[in-house]
N, C-alpha and C. Protein backbone atom coordinates (compact mmCIF):
# COMPACT_ATOMS: atom_id res chain seq x y z
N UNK A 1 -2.79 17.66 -3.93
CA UNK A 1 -3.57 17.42 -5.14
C UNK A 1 -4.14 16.01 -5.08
N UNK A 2 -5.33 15.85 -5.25
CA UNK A 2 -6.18 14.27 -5.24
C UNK A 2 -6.42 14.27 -6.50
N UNK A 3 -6.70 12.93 -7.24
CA UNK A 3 -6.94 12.64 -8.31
C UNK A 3 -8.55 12.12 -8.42
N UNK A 4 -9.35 12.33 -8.77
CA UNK A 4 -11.18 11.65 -8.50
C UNK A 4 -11.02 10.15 -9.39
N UNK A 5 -10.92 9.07 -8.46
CA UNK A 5 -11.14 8.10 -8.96
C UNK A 5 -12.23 7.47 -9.51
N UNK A 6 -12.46 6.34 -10.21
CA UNK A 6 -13.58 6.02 -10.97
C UNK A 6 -14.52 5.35 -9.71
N UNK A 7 -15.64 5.30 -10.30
CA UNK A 7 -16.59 4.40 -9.05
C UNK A 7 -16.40 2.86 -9.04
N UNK A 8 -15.81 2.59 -7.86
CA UNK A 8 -15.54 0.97 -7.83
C UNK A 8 -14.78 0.86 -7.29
N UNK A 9 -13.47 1.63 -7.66
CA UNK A 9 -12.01 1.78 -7.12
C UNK A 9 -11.73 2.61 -5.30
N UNK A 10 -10.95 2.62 -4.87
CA UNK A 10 -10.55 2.61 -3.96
C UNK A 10 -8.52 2.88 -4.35
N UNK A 11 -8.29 3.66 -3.39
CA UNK A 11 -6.59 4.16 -3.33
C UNK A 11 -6.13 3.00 -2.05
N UNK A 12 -5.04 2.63 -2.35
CA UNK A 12 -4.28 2.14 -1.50
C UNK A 12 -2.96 2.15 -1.77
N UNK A 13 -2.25 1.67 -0.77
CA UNK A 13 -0.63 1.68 -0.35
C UNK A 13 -0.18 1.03 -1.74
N UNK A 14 -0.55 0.38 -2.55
CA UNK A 14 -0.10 -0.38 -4.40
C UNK A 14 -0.98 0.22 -5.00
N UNK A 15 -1.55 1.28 -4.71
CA UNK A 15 -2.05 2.14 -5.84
C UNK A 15 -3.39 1.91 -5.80
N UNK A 16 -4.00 2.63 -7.30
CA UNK A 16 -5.49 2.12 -7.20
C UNK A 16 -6.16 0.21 -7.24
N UNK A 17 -6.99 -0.23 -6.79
CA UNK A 17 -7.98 -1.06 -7.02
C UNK A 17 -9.28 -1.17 -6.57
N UNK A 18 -9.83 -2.52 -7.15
CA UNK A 18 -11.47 -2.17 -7.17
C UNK A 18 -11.24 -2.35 -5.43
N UNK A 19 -12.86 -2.00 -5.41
CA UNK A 19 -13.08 -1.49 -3.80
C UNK A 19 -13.41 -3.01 -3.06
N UNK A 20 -13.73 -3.88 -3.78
CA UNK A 20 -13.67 -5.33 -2.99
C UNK A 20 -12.94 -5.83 -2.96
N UNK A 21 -11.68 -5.23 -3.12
CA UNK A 21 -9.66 -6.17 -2.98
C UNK A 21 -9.65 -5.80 -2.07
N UNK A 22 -8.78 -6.72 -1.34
CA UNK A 22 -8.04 -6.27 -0.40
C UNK A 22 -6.62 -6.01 -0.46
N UNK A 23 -5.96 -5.75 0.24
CA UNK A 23 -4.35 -5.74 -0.16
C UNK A 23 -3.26 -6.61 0.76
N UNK A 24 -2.62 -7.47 0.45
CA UNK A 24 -2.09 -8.78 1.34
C UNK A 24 -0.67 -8.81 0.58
N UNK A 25 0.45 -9.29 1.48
CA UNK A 25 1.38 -10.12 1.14
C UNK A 25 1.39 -11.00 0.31
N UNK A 26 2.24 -11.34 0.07
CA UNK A 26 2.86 -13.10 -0.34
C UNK A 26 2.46 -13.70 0.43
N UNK A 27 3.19 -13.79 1.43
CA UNK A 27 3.07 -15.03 2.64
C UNK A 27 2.04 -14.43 3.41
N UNK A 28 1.33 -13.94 3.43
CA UNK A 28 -0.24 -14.20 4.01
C UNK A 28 -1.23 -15.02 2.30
N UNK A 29 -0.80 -14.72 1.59
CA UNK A 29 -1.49 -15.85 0.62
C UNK A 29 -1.17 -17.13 0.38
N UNK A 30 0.40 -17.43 0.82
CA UNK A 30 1.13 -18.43 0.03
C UNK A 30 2.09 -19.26 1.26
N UNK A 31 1.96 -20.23 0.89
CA UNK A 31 3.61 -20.91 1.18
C UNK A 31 4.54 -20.76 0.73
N UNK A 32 5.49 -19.53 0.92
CA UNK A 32 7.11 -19.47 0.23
C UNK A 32 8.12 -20.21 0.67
N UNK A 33 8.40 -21.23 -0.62
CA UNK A 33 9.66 -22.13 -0.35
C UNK A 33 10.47 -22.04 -1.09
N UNK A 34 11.96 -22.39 -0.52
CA UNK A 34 13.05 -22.99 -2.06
C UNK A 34 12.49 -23.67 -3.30
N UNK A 35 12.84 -23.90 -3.96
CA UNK A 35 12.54 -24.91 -5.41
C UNK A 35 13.76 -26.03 -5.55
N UNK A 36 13.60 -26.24 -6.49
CA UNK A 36 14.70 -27.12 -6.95
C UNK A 36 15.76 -26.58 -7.46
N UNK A 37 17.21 -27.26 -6.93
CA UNK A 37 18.38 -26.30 -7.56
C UNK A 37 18.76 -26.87 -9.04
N UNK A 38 18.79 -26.48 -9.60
CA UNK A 38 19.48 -26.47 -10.97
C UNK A 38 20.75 -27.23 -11.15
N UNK A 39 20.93 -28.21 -11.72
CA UNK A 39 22.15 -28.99 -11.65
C UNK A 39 22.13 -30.46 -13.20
N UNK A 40 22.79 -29.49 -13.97
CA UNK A 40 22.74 -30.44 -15.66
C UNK A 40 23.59 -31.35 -15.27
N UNK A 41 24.20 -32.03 -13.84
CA UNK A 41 25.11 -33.26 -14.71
C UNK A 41 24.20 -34.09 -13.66
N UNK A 42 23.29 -34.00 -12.91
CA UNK A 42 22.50 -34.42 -12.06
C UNK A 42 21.37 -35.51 -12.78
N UNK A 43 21.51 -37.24 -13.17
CA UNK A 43 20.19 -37.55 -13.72
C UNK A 43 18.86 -37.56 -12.82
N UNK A 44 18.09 -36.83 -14.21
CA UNK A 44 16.29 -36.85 -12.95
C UNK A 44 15.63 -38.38 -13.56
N UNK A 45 15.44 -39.51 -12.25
CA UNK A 45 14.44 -40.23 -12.93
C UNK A 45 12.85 -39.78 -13.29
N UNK A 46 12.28 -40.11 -13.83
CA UNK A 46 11.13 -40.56 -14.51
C UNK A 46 10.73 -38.63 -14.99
N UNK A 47 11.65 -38.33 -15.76
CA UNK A 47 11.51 -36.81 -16.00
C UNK A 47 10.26 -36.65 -17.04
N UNK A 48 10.22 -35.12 -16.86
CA UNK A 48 9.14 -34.52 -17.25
C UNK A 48 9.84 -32.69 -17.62
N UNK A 49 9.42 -32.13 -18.06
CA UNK A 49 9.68 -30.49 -18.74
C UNK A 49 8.78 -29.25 -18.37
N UNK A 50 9.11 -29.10 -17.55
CA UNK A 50 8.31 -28.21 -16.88
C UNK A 50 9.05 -26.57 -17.06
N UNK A 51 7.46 -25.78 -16.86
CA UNK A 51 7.92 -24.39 -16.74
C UNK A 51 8.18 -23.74 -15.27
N UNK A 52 9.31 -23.12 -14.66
CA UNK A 52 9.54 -22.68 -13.71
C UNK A 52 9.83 -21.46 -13.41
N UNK A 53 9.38 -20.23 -12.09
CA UNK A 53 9.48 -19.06 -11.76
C UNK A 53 11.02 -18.75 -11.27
N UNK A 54 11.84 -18.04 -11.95
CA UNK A 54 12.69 -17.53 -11.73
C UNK A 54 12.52 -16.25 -10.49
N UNK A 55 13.48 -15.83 -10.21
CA UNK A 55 13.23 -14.02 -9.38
C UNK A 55 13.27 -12.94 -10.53
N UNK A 56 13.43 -13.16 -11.45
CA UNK A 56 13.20 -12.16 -12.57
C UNK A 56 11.92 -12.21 -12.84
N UNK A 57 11.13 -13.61 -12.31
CA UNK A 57 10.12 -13.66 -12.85
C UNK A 57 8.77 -12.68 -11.68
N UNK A 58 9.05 -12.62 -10.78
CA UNK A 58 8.36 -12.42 -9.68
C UNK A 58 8.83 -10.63 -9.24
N UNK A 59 7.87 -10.02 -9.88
CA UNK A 59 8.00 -8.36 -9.50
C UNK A 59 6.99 -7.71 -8.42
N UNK A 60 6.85 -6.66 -8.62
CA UNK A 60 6.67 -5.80 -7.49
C UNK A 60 4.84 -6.13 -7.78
N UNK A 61 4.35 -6.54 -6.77
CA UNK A 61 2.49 -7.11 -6.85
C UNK A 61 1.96 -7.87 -8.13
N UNK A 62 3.23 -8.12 -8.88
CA UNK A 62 2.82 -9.65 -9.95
C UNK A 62 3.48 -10.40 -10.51
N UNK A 63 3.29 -11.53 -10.66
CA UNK A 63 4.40 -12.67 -11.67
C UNK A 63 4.52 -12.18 -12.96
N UNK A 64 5.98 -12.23 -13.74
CA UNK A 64 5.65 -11.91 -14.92
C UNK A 64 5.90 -13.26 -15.75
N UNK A 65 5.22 -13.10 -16.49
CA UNK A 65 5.30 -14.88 -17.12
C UNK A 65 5.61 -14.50 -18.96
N UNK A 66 5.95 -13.75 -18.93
CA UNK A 66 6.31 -13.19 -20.57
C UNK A 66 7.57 -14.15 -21.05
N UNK A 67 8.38 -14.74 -20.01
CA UNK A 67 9.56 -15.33 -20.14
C UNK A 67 9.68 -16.56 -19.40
N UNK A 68 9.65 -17.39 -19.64
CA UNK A 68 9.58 -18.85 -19.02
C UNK A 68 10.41 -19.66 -19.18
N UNK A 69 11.51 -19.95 -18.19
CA UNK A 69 12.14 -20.67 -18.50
C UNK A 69 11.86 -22.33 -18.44
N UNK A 70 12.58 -23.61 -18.49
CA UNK A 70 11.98 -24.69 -18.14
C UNK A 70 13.03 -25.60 -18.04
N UNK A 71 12.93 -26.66 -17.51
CA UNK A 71 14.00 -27.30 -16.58
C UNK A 71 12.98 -29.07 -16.26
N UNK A 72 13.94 -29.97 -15.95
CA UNK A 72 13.50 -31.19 -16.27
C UNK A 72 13.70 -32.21 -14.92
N UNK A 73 12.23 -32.42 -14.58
CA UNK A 73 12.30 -32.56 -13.07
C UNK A 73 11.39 -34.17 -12.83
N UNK A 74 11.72 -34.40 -11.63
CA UNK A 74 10.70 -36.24 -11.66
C UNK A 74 9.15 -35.87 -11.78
N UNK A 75 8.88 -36.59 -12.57
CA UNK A 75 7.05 -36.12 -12.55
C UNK A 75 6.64 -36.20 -11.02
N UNK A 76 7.24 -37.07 -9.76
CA UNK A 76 6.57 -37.26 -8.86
C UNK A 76 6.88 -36.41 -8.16
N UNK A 77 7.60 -34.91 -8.19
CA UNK A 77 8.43 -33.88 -7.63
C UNK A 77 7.16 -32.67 -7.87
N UNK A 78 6.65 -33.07 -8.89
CA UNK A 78 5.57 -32.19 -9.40
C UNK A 78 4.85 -31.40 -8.09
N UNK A 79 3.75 -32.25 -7.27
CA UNK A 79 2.77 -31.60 -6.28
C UNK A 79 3.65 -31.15 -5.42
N UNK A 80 5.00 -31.46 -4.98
CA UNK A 80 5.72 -30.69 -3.82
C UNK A 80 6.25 -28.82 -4.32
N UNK A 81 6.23 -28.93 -5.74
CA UNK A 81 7.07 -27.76 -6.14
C UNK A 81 5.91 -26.75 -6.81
N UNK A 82 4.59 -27.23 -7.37
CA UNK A 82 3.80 -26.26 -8.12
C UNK A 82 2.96 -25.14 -7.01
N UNK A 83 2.96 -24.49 -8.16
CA UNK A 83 2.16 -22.77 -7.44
C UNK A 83 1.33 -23.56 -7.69
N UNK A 84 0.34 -23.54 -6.90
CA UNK A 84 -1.02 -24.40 -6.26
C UNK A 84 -1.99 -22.65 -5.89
N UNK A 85 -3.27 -22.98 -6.00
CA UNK A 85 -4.52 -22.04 -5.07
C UNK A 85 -4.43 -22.96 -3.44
N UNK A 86 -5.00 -22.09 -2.98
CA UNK A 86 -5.14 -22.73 -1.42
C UNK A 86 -5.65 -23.76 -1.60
């Protein structure tokens, strides 16, 4: 049984999308690294409050950001740890 998709779309291995996606990994888009470990008796100098991606946060082809946790890190820690575009 086929389903007639709309015009634009295209079927693939994650289901439908438009016909000019492509379909890629993580790590063909990204640099995947550790983060920072979590540690309250730890002082951060020159802190700042930031929001950070948990693995609850990160599902199957998207981030979910409905829930954010946040955690208090050196402002100058900032450019090593943020989700950045290429």
């Amino acid at each position: 049984m086929s389903t007639e998709l709309m015009p634009g779309y295209k079927q693939t291995e994650v289901g439908v999308i438009p016909e000019d996606w492509g379909v890629m990994s993580l790590v063909e888009l990204a640099k995947v690294r550790s983060g920072i470990t979590k540690n309250s008796k730890k002082e951060v100098g020159n802190p700042i409050l930031v929001h950070y991606l948990r693995v609850a946060n990160v599902q199957d082809g998207y981030l979910d950001l409905s829930e954010m946790s946040t955690i208090q890190v050196n402002l100058n820690d900032i450019p090593r740890y943020a989700v950045l575009p290429d």
